[in-house]
C-alpha atoms as a PDB file:
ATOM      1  CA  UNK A   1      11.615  -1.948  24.058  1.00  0.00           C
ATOM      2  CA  UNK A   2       7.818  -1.327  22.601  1.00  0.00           C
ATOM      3  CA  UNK A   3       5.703  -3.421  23.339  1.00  0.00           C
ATOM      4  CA  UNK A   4       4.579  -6.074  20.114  1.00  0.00           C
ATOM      5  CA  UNK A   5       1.464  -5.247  18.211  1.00  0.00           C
ATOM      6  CA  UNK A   6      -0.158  -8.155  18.906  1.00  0.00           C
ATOM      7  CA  UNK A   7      -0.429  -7.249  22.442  1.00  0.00           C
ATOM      8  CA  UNK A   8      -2.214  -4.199  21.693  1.00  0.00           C
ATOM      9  CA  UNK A   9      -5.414  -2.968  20.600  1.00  0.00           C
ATOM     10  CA  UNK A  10      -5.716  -1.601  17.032  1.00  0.00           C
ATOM     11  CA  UNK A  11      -6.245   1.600  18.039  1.00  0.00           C
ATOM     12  CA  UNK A  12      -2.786   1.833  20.480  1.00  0.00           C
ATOM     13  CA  UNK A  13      -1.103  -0.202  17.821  1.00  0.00           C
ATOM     14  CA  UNK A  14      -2.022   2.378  15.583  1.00  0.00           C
ATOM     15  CA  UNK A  15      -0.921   5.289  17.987  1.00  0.00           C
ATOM     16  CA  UNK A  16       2.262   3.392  18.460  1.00  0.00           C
ATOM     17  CA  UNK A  17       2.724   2.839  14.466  1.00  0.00           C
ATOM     18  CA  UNK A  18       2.295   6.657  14.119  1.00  0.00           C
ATOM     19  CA  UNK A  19       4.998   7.618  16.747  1.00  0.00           C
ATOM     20  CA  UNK A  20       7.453   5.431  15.561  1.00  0.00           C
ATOM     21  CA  UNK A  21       6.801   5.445  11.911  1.00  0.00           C
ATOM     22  CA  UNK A  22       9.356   8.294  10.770  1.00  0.00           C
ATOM     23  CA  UNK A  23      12.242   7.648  13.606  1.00  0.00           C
ATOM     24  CA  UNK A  24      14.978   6.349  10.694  1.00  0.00           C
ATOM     25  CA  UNK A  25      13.436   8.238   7.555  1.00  0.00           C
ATOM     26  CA  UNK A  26      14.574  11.113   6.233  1.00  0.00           C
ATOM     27  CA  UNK A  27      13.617  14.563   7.026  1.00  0.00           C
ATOM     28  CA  UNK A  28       9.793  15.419   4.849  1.00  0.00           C
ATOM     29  CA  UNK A  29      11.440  16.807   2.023  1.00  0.00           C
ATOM     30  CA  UNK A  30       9.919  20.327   0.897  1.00  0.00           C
ATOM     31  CA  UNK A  31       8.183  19.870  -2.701  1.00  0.00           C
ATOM     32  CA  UNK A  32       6.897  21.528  -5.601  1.00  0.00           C
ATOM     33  CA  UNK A  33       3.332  20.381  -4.388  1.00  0.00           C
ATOM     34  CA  UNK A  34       2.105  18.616  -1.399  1.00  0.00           C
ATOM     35  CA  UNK A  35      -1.834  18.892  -1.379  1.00  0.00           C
ATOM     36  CA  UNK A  36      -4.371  16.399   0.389  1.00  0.00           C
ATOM     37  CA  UNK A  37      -7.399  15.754  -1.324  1.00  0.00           C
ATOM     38  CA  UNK A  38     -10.031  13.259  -1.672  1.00  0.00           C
ATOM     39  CA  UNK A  39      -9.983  10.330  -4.099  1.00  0.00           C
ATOM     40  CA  UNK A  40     -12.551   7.761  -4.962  1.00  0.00           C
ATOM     41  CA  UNK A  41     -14.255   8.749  -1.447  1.00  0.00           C
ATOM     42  CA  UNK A  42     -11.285   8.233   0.407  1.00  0.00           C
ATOM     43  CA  UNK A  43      -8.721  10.960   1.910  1.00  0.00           C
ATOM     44  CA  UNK A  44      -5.376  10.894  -0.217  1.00  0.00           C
ATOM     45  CA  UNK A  45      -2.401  13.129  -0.556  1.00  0.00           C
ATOM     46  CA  UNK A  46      -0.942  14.183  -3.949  1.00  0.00           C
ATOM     47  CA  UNK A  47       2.923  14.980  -3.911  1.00  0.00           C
ATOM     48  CA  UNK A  48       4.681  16.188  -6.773  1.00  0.00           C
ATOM     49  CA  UNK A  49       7.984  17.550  -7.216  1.00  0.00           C
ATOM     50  CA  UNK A  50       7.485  20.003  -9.771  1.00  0.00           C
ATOM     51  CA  UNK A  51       4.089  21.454 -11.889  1.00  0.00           C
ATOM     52  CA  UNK A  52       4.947  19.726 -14.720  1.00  0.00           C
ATOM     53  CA  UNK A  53       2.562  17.269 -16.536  1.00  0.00           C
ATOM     54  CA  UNK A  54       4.652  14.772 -14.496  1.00  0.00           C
ATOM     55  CA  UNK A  55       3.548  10.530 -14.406  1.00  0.00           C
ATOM     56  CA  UNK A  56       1.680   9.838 -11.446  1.00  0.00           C
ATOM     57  CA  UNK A  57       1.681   6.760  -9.107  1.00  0.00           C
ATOM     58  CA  UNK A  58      -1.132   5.683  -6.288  1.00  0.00           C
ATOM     59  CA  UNK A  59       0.791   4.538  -3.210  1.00  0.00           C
ATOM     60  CA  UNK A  60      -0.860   1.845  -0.283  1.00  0.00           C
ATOM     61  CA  UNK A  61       1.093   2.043   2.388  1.00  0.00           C
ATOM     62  CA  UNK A  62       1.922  -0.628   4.694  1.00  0.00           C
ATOM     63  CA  UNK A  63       0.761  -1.745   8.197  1.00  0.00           C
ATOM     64  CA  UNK A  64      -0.602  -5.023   7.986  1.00  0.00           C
ATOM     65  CA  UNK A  65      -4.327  -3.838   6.588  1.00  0.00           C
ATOM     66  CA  UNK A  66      -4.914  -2.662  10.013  1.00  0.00           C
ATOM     67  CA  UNK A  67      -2.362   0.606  10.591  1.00  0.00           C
ATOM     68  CA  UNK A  68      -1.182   3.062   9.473  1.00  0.00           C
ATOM     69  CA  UNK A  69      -2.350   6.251   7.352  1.00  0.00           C
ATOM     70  CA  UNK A  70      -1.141   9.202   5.444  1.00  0.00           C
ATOM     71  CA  UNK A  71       1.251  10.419   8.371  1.00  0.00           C
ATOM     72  CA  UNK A  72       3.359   7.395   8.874  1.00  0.00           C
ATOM     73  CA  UNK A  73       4.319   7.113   4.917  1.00  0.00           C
ATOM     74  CA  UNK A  74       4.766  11.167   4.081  1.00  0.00           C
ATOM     75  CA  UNK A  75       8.451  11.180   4.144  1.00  0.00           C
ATOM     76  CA  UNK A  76       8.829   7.953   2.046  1.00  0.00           C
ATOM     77  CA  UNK A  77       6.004   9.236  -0.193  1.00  0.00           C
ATOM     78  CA  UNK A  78       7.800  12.715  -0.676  1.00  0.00           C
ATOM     79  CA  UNK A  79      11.282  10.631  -1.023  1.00  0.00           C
ATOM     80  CA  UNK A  80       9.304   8.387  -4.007  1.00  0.00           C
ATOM     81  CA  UNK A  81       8.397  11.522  -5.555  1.00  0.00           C
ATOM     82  CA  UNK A  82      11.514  13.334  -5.234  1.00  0.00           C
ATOM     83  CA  UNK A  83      13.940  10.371  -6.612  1.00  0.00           C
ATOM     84  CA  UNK A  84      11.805   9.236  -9.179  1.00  0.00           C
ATOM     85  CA  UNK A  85      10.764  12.733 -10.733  1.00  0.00           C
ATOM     86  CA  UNK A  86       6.742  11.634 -10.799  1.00  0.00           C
ATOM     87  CA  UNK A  87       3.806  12.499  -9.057  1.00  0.00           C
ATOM     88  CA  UNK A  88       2.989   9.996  -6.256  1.00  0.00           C
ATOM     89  CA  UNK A  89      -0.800  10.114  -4.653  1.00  0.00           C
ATOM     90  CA  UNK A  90      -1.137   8.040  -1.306  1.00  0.00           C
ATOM     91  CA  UNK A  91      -4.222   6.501  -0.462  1.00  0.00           C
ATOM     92  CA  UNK A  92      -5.824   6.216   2.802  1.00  0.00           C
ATOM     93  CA  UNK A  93      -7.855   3.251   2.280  1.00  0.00           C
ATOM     94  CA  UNK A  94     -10.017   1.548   5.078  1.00  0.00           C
ATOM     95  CA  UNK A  95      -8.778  -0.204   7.730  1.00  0.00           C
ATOM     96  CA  UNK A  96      -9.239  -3.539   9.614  1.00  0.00           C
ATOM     97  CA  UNK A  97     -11.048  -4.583  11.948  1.00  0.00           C
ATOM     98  CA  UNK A  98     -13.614  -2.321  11.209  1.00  0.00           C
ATOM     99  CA  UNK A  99     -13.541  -2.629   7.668  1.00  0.00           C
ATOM    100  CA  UNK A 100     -12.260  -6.509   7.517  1.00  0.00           C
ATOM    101  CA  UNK A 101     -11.546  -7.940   3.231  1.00  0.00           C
ATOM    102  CA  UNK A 102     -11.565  -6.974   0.543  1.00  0.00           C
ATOM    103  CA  UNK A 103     -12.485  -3.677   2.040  1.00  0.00           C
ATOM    104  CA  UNK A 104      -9.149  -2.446   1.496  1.00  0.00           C
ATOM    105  CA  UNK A 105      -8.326  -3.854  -1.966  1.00  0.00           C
ATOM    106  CA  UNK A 106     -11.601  -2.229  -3.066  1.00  0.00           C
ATOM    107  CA  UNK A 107     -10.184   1.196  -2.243  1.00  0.00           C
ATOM    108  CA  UNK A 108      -7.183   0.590  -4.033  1.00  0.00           C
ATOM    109  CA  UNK A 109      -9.032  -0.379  -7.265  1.00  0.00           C
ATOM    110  CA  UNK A 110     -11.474   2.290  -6.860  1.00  0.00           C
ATOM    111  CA  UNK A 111      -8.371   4.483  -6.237  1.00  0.00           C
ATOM    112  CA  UNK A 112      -6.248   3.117  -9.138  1.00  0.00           C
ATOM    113  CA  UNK A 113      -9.238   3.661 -11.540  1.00  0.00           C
ATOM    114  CA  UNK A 114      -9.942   7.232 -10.151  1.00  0.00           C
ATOM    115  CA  UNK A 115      -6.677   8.536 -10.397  1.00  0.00           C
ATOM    116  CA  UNK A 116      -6.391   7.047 -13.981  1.00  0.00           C
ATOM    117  CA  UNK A 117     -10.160   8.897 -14.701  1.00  0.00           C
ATOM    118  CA  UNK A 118      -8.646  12.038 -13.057  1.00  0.00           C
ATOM    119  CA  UNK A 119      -4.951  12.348 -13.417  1.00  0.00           C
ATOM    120  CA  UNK A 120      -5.904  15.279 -16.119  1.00  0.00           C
ATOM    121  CA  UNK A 121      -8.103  17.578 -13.478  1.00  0.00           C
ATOM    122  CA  UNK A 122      -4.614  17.695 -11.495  1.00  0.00           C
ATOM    123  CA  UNK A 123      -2.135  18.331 -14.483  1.00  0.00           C
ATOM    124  CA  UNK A 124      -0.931  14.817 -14.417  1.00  0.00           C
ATOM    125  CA  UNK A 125      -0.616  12.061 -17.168  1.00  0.00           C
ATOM    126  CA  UNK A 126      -2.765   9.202 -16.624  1.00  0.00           C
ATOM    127  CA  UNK A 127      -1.677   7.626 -19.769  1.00  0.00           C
ATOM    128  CA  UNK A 128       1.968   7.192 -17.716  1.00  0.00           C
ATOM    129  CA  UNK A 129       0.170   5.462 -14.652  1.00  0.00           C
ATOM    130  CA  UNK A 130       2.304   3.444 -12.065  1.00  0.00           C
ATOM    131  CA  UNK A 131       0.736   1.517  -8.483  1.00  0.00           C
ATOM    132  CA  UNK A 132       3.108   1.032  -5.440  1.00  0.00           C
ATOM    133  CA  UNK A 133       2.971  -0.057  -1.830  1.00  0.00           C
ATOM    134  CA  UNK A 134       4.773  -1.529   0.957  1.00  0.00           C
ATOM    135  CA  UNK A 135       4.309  -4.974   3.064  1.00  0.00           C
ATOM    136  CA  UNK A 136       0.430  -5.040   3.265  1.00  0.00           C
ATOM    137  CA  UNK A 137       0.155  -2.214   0.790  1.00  0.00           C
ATOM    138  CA  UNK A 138       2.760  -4.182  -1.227  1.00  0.00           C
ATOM    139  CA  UNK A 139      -0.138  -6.728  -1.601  1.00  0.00           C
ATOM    140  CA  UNK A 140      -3.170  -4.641  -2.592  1.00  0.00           C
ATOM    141  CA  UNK A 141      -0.457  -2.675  -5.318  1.00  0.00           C
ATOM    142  CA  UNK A 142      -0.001  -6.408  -6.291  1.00  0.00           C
ATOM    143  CA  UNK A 143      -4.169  -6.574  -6.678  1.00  0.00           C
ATOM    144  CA  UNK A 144      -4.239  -3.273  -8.609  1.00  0.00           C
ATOM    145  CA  UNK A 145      -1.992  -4.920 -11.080  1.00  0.00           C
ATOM    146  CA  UNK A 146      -4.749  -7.338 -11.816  1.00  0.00           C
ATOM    147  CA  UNK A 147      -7.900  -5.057 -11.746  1.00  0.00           C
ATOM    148  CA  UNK A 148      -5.623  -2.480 -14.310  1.00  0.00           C
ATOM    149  CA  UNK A 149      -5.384  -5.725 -16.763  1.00  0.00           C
ATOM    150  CA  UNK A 150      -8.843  -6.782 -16.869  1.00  0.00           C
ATOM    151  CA  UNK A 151      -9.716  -3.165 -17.118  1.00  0.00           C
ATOM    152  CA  UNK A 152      -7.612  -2.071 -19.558  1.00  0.00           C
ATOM    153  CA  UNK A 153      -5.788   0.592 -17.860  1.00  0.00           C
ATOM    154  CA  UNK A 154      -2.056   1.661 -19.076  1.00  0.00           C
ATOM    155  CA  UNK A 155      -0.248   0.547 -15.503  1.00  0.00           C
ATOM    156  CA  UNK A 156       3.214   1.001 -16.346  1.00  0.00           C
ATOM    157  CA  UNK A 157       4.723  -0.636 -13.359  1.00  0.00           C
ATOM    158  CA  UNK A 158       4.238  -2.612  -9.887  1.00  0.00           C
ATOM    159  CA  UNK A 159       6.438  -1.060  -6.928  1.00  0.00           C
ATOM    160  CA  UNK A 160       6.353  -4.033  -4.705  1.00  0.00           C
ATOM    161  CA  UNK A 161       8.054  -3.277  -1.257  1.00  0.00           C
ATOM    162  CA  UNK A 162       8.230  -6.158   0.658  1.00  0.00           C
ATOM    163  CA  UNK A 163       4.712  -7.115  -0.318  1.00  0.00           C
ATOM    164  CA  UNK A 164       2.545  -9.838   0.903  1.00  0.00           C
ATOM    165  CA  UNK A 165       1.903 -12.611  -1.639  1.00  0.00           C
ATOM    166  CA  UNK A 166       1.121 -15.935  -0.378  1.00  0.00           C
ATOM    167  CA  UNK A 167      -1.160 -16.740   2.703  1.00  0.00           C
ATOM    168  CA  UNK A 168       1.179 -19.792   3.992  1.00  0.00           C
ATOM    169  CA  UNK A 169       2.920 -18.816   6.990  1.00  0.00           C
ATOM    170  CA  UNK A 170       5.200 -22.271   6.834  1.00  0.00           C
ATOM    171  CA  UNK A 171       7.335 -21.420   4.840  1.00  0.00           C
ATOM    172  CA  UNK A 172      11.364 -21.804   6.319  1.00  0.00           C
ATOM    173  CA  UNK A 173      11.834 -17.975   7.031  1.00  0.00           C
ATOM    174  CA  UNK A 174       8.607 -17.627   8.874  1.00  0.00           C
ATOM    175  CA  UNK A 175      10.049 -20.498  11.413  1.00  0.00           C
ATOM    176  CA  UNK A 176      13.590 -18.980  11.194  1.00  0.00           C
ATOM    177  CA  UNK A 177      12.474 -15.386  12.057  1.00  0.00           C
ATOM    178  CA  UNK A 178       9.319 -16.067  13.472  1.00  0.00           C
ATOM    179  CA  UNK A 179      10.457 -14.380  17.201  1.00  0.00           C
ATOM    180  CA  UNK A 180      12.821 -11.843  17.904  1.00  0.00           C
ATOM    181  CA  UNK A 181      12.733  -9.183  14.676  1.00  0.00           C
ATOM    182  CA  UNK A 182      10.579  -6.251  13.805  1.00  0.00           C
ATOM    183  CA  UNK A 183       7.461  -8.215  11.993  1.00  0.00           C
ATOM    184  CA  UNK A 184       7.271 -11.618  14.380  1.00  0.00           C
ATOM    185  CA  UNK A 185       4.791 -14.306  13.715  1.00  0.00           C
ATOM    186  CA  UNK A 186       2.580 -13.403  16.270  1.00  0.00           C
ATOM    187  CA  UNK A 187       1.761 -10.291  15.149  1.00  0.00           C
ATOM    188  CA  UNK A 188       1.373 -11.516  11.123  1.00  0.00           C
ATOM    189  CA  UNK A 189      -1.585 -13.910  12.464  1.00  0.00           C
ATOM    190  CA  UNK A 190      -2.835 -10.546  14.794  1.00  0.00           C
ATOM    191  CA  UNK A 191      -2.888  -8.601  11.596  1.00  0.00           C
ATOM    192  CA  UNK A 192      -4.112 -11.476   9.326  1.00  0.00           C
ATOM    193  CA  UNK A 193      -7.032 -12.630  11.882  1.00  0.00           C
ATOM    194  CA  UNK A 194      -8.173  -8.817  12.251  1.00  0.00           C
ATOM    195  CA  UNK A 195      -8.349  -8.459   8.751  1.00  0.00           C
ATOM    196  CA  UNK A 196      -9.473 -11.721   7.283  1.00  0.00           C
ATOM    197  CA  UNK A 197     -11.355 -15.048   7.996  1.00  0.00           C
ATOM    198  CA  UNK A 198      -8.935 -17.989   7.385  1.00  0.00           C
ATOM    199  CA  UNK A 199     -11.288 -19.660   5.098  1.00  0.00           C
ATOM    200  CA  UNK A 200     -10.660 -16.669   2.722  1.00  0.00           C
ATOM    201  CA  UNK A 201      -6.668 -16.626   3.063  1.00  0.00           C
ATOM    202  CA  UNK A 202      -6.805 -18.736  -0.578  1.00  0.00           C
ATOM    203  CA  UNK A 203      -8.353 -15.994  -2.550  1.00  0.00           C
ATOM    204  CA  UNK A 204      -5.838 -13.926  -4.819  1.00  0.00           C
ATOM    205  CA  UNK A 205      -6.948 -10.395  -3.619  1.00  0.00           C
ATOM    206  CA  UNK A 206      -4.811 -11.439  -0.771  1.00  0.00           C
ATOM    207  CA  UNK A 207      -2.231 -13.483  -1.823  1.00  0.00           C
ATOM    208  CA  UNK A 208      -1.641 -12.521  -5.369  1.00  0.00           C
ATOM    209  CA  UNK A 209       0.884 -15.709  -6.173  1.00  0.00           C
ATOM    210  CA  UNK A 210      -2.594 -17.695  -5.989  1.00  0.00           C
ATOM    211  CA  UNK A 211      -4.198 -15.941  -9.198  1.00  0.00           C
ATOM    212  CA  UNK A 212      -4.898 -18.297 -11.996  1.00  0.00           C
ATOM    213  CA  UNK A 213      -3.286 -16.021 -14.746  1.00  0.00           C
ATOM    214  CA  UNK A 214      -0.119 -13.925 -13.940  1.00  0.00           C
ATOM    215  CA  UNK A 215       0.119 -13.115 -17.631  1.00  0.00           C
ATOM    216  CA  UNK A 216      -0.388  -9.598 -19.347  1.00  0.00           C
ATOM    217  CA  UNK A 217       0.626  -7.900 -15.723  1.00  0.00           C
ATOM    218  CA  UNK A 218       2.643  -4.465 -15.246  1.00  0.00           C
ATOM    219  CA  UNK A 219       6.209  -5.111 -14.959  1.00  0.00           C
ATOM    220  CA  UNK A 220       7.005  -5.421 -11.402  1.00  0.00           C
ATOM    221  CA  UNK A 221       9.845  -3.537  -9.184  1.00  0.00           C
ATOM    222  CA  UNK A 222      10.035  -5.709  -5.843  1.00  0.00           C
END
């Protein structure tokens, strides 16, 4: 009985987002090493589950480029971390509207590229280098996976959650589930129109399945 985003404001929707982010995760899991820091300019958190030279993985979470932050993702983060054995460092990357695109996928590539550049400085292995994100973060992960490529950096895998790849909202599940379920329609176009002008839906930062070249990517985990 919440109210949709779309009839919000960014900032309650993002108070709201908060609140009910954790409700049907797991318990934050104690860890080796749970440490916020700064990366690329941006606030991140670094969560490890031992101090081993471990492989290392930048997280974007989700939340429709427009909420969300560290908070709402920490027990998922922590779970990543835990199950998987590497390091996992999420990324609070701007936010829409007041940072509209490619704000966002900016951070992520500056992110990617930093963590890479300074996996060493926090006993990590850069060389063993993963992205990941969910819905919206799904998408700029997606990005990454291009910017690693033409960059040359060893990105071991894409963990796509749900992600965002094509701007085309006609498709037959968007009629299907358009109303009535947690993500409506409605509040896709809020998120969409706070983030992005609809002449620039096209462009591949966004919706990665409209990239010339899919070739030479990581491996991708969707």
């Amino acid at each position: 009985k919440r109210p949709p985003f779309h009839s919000l404001t960014p900032r309650d929707a993002r108070l709201a987002y908060r609140m009910g982010a954790e409700i049907l995760d797991l318990p934050r899991a104690p860890l080796a090493r749970v440490e916020d820091l700064e990366a690329a300019g941006r606030p991140a958190r670094l969560y490890a589950p031992s101090t081993d030279k471990l492989p290392v993985m930048l997280y974007l979470h989700g939340g429709g480029f427009t909420i969300g932050d560290l908070e709402t993702h920490d027990s998922l983060c922590r779970q990543l971390a835990l199950r998987s054995g590497a390091a996992v460092l999420a990324l609070d990357y701007r936010l829409a509207p007041e940072h509209r695109f490619p704000a966002a996928v900016d951070d992520a590539w500056a992110g990617l590229a930093w963590l890479h550049q300074h996996a060493a400085k926090l006993g990590l292995d850069g060389s063993r280098l993963a992205v990941g994100g969910d819905s919206a973060g799904g998408t700029l992960a997606a990005s990454a996976a291009f910017f690693a490529r033409e960059q040359d950096l060893p990105l071991a895998l894409q963990l796509l959650i749900t992600p965002g790849t094509d701007s085309d909202m006609s498709s037959d599940s968007h009629r299907r589930f358009g109303e009535g379920f947690l993500l409506d329609a409605k509040s896709i176009e809020w998120f969409f129109s706070h983030y992005i002008d609809a002449d620039q839906r096209s462009d591949w930062r966004f919706a990665p399945l409209h990239a010339d070249d899919h070739s030479g990517l990581a491996p991708a985990a969707v």
